[in-house]
N, C-alpha and C. Protein backbone atom coordinates (compact mmCIF):
# COMPACT_ATOMS: atom_id res chain seq x y z
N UNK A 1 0.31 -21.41 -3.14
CA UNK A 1 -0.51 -20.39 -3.77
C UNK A 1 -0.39 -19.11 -2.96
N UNK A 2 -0.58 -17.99 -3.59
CA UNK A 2 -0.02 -16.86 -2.91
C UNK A 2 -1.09 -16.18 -3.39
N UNK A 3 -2.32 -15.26 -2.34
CA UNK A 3 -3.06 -14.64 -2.60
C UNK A 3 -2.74 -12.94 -2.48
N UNK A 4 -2.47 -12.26 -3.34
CA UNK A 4 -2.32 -10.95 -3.46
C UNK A 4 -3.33 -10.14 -2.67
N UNK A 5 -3.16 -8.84 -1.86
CA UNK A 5 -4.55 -7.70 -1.67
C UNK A 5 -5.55 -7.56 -2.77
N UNK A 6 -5.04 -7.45 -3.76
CA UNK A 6 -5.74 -6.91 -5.28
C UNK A 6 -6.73 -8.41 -5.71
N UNK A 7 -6.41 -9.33 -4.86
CA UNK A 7 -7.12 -10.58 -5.54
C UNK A 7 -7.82 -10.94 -4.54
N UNK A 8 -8.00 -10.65 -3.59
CA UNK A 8 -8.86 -10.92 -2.34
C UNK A 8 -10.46 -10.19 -2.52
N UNK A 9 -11.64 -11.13 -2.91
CA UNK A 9 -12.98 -11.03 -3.10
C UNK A 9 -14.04 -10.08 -1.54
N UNK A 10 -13.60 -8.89 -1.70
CA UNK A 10 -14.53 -8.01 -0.76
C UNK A 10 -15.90 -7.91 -0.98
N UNK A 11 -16.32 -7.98 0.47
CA UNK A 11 -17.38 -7.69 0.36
C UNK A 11 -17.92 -6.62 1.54
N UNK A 12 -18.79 -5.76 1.65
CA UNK A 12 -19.69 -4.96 2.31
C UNK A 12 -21.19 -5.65 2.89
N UNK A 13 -20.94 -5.93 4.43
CA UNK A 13 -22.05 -6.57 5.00
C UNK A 13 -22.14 -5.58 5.89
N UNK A 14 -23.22 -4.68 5.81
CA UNK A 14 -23.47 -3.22 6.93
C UNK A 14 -22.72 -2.95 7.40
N UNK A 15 -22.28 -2.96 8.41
CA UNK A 15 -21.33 -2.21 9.48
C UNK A 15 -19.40 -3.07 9.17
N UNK A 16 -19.44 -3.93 8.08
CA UNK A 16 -18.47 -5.08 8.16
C UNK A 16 -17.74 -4.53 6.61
N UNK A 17 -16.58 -4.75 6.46
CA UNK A 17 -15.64 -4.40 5.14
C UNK A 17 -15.22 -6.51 5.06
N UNK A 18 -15.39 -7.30 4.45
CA UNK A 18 -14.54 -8.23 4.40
C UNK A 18 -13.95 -8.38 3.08
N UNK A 19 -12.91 -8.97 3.70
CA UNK A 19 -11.98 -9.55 2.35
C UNK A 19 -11.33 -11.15 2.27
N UNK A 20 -11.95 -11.78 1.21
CA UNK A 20 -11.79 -13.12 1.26
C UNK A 20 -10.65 -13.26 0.98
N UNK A 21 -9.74 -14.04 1.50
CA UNK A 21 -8.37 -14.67 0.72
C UNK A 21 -8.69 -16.03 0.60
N UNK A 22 -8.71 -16.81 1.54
CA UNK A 22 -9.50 -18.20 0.78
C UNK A 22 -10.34 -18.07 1.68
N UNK A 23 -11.27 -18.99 0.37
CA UNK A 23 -12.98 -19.41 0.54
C UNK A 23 -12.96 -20.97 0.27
N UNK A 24 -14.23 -21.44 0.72
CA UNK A 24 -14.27 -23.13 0.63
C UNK A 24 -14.35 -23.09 -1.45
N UNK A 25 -14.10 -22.19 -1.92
CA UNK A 25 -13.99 -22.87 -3.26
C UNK A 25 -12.50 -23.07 -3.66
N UNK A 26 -11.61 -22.54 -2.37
CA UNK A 26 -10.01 -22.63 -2.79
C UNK A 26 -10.03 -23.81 -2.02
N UNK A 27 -10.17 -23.90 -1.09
CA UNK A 27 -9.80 -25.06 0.03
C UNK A 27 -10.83 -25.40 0.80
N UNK A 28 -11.14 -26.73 0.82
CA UNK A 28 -12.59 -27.25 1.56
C UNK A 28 -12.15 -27.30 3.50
N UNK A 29 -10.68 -27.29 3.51
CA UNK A 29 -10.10 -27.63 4.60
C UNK A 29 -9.99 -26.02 5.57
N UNK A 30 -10.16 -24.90 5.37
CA UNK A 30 -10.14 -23.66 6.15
C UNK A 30 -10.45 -22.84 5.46
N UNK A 31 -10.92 -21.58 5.56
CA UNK A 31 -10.95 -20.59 5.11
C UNK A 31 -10.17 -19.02 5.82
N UNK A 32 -10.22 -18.53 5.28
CA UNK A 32 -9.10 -16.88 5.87
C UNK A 32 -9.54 -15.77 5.51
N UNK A 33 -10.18 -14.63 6.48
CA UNK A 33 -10.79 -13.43 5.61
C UNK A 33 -10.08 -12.45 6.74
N UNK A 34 -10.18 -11.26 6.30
CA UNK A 34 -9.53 -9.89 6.77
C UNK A 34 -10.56 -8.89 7.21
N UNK A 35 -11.43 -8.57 8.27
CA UNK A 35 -12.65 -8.12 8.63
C UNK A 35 -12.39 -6.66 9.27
N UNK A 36 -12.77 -5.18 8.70
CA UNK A 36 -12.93 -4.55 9.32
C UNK A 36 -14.63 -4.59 10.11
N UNK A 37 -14.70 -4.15 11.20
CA UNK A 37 -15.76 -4.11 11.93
C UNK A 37 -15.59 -3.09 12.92
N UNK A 38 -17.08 -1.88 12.58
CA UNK A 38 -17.35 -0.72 13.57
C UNK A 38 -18.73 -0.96 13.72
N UNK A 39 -18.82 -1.05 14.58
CA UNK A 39 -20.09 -2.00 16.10
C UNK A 39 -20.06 -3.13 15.53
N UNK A 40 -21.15 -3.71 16.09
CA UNK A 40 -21.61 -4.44 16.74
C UNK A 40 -21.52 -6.01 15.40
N UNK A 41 -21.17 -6.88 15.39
CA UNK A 41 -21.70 -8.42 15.03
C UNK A 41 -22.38 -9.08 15.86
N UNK A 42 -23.49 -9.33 15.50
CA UNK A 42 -24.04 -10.05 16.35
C UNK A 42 -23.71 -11.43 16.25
N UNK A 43 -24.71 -12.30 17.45
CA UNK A 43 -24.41 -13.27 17.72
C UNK A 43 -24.58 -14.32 16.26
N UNK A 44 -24.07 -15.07 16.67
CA UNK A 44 -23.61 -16.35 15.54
C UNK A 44 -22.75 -17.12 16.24
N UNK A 45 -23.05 -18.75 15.61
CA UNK A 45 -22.53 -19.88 15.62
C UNK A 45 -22.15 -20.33 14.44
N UNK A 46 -21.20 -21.62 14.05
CA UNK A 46 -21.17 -22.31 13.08
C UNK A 46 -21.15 -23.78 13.60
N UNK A 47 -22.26 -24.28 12.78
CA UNK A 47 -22.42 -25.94 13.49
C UNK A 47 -21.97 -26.91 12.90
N UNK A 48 -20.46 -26.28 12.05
CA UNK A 48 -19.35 -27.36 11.58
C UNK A 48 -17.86 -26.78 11.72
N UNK A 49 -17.77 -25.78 11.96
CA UNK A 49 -16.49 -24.94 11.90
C UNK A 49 -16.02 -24.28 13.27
N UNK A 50 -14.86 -24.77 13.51
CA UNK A 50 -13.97 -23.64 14.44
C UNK A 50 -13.94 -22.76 13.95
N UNK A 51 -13.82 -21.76 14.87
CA UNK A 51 -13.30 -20.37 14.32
C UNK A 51 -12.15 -20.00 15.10
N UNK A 52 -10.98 -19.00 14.83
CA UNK A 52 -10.34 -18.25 15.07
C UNK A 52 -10.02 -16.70 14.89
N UNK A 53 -10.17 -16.04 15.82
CA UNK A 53 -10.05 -14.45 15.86
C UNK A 53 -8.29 -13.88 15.81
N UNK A 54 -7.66 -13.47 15.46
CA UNK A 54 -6.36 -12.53 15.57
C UNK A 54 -6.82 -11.10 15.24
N UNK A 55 -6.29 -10.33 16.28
CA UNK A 55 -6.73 -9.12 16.14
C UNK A 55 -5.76 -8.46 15.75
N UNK A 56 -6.16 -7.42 14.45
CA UNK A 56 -4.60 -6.48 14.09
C UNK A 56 -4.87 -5.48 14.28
N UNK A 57 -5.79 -4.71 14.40
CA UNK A 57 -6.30 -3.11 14.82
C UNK A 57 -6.85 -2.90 15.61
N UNK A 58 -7.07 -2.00 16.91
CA UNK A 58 -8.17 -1.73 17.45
C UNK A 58 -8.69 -2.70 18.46
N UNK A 59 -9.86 -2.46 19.38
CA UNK A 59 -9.87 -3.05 20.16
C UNK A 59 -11.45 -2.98 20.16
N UNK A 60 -11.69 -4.28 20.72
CA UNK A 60 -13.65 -4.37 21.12
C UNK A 60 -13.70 -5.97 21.72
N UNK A 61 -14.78 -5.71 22.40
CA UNK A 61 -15.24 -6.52 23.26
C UNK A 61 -15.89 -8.11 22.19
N UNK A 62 -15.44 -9.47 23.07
CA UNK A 62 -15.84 -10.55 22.49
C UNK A 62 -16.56 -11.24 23.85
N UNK A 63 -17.53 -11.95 22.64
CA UNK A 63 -18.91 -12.80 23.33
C UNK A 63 -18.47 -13.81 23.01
N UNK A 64 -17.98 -14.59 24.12
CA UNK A 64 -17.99 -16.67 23.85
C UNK A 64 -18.71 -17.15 24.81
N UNK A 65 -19.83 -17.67 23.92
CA UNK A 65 -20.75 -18.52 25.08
C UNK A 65 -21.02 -17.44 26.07
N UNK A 66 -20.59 -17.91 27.28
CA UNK A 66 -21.72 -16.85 28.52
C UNK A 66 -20.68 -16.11 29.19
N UNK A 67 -19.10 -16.14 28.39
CA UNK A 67 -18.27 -15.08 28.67
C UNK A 67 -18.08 -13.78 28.04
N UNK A 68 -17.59 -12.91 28.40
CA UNK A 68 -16.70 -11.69 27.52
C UNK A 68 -15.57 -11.33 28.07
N UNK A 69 -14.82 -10.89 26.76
CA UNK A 69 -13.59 -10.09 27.42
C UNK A 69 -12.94 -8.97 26.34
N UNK A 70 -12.48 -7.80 26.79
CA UNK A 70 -11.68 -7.18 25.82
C UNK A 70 -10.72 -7.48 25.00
N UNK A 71 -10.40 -7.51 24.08
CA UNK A 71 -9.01 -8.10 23.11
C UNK A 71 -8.60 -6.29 22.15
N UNK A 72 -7.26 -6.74 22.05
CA UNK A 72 -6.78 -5.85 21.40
C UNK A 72 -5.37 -6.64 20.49
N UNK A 73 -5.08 -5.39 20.14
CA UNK A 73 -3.68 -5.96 18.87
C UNK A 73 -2.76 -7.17 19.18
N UNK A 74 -2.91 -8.38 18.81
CA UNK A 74 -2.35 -9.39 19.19
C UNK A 74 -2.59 -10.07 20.06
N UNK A 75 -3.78 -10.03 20.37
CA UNK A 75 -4.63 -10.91 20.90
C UNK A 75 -5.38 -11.72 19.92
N UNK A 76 -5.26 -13.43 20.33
CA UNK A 76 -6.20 -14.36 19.68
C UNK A 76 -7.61 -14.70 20.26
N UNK A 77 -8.80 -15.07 19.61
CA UNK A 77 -9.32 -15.82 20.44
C UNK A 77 -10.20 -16.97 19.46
N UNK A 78 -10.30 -18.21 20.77
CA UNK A 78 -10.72 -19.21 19.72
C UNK A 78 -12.21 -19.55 20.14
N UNK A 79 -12.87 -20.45 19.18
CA UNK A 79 -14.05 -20.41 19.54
C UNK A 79 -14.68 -21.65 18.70
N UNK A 80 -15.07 -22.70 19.24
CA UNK A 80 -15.18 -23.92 18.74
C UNK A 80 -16.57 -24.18 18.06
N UNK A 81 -16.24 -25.27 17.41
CA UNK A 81 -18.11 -25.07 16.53
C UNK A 81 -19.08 -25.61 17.28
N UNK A 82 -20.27 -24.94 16.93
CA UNK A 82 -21.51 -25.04 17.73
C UNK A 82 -21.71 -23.75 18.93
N UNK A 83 -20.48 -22.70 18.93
CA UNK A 83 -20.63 -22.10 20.79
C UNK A 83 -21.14 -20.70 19.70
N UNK A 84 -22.07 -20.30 20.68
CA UNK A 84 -22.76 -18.85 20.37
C UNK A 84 -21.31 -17.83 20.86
N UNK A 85 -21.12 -17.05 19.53
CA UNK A 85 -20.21 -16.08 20.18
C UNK A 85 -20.28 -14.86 19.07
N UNK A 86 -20.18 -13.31 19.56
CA UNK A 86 -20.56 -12.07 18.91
C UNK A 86 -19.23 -11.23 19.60
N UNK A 87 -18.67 -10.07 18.86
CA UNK A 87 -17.53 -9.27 18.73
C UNK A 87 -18.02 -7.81 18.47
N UNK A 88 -17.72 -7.12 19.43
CA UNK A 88 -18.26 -5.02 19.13
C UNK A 88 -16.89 -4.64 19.59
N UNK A 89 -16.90 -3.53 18.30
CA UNK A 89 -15.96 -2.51 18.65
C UNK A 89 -15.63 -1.80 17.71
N UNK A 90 -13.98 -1.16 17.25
CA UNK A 90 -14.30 -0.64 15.95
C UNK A 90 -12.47 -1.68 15.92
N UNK A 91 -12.58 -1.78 14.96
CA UNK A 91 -11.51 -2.95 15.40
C UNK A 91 -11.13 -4.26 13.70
N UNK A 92 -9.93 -4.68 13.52
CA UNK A 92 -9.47 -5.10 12.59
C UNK A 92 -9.23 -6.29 12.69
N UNK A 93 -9.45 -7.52 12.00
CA UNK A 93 -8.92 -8.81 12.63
C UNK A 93 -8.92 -9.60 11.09
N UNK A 94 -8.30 -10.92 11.25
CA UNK A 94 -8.22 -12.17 10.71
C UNK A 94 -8.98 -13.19 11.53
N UNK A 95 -9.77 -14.13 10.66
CA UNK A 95 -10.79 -14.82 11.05
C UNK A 95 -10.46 -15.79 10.41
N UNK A 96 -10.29 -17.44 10.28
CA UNK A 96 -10.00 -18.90 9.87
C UNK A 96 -10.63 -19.34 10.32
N UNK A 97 -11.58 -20.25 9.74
CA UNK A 97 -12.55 -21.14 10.20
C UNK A 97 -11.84 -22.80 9.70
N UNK A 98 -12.24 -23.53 10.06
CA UNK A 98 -11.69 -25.30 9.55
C UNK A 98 -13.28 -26.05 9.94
N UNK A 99 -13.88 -26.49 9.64
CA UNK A 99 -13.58 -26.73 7.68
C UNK A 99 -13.83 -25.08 7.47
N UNK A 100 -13.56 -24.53 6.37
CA UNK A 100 -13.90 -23.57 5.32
C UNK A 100 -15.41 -22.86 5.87
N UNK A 101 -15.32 -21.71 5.86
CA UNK A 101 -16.64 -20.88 5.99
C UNK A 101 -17.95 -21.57 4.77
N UNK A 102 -18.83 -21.66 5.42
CA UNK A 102 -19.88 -21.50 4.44
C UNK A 102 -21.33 -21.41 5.30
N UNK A 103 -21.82 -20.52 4.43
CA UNK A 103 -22.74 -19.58 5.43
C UNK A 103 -24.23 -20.83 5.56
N UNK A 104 -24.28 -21.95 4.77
CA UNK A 104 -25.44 -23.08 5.09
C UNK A 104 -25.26 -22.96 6.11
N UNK A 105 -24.15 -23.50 6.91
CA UNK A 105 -24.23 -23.64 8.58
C UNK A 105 -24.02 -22.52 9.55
N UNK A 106 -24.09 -21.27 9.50
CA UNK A 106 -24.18 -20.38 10.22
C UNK A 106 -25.64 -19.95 10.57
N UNK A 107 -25.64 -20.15 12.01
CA UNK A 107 -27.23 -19.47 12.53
C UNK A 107 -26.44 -18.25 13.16
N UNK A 108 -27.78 -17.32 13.11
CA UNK A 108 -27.97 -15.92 13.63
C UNK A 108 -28.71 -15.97 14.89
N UNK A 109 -28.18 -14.86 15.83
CA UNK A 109 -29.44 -14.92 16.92
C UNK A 109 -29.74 -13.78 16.94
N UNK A 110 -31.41 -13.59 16.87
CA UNK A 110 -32.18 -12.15 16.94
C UNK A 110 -32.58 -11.84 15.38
């Protein structure tokens, strides 16, 4: 299956541009979105899903657990389910979660 730009389900979450290419209604097994972000995401976990960060634009600071570090263009970072982790900057990335995003299991902190 081949997901086109023009077919990818955007959305506008404040400070966030996303764009779905798959969602757990394509595949229960991962999901894949395209995230612009200028400041701040706060903290969040998922208490069934890995996540993965690839960064394609720009650069900002990432929160894993009780670390940080700067990432920029081609830099990955991973982040396993259950770990508190938050991302600032102004900055472009790809995000895959396994299983599939779905926001039941995402907590917020603050």
């Amino acid at each position: 299956m081949i997901i086109r730009i023009g077919e990818a389900r955007i959305r506008e979450a404040g400070n966030m541009s996303i764009s779905n290419y798959v969602t757990k209604e394509t595949s229960k097994g991962f999901s894949l979105a395209v995230v612009a972000l200028r400041g701040l995401h706060g903290k969040v976990r998922s208490s069934v899903s890995d996540r993965g960060y690839y960064i394609l634009q720009g650069r900002a600071n990432v929160f894993v657990g009780d670390e940080s570090s700067e990432v920029s263009v081609g830099d990955a970072v991973f982040i396993p389910a259950g770990t508190w982790h938050a991302i600032e900057g102004d900055v472009k990335y790809c995000v895959i979660n396994s299983p599939a995003f779905d926001p039941k299991f995402e907590e917020t902190f603050g």
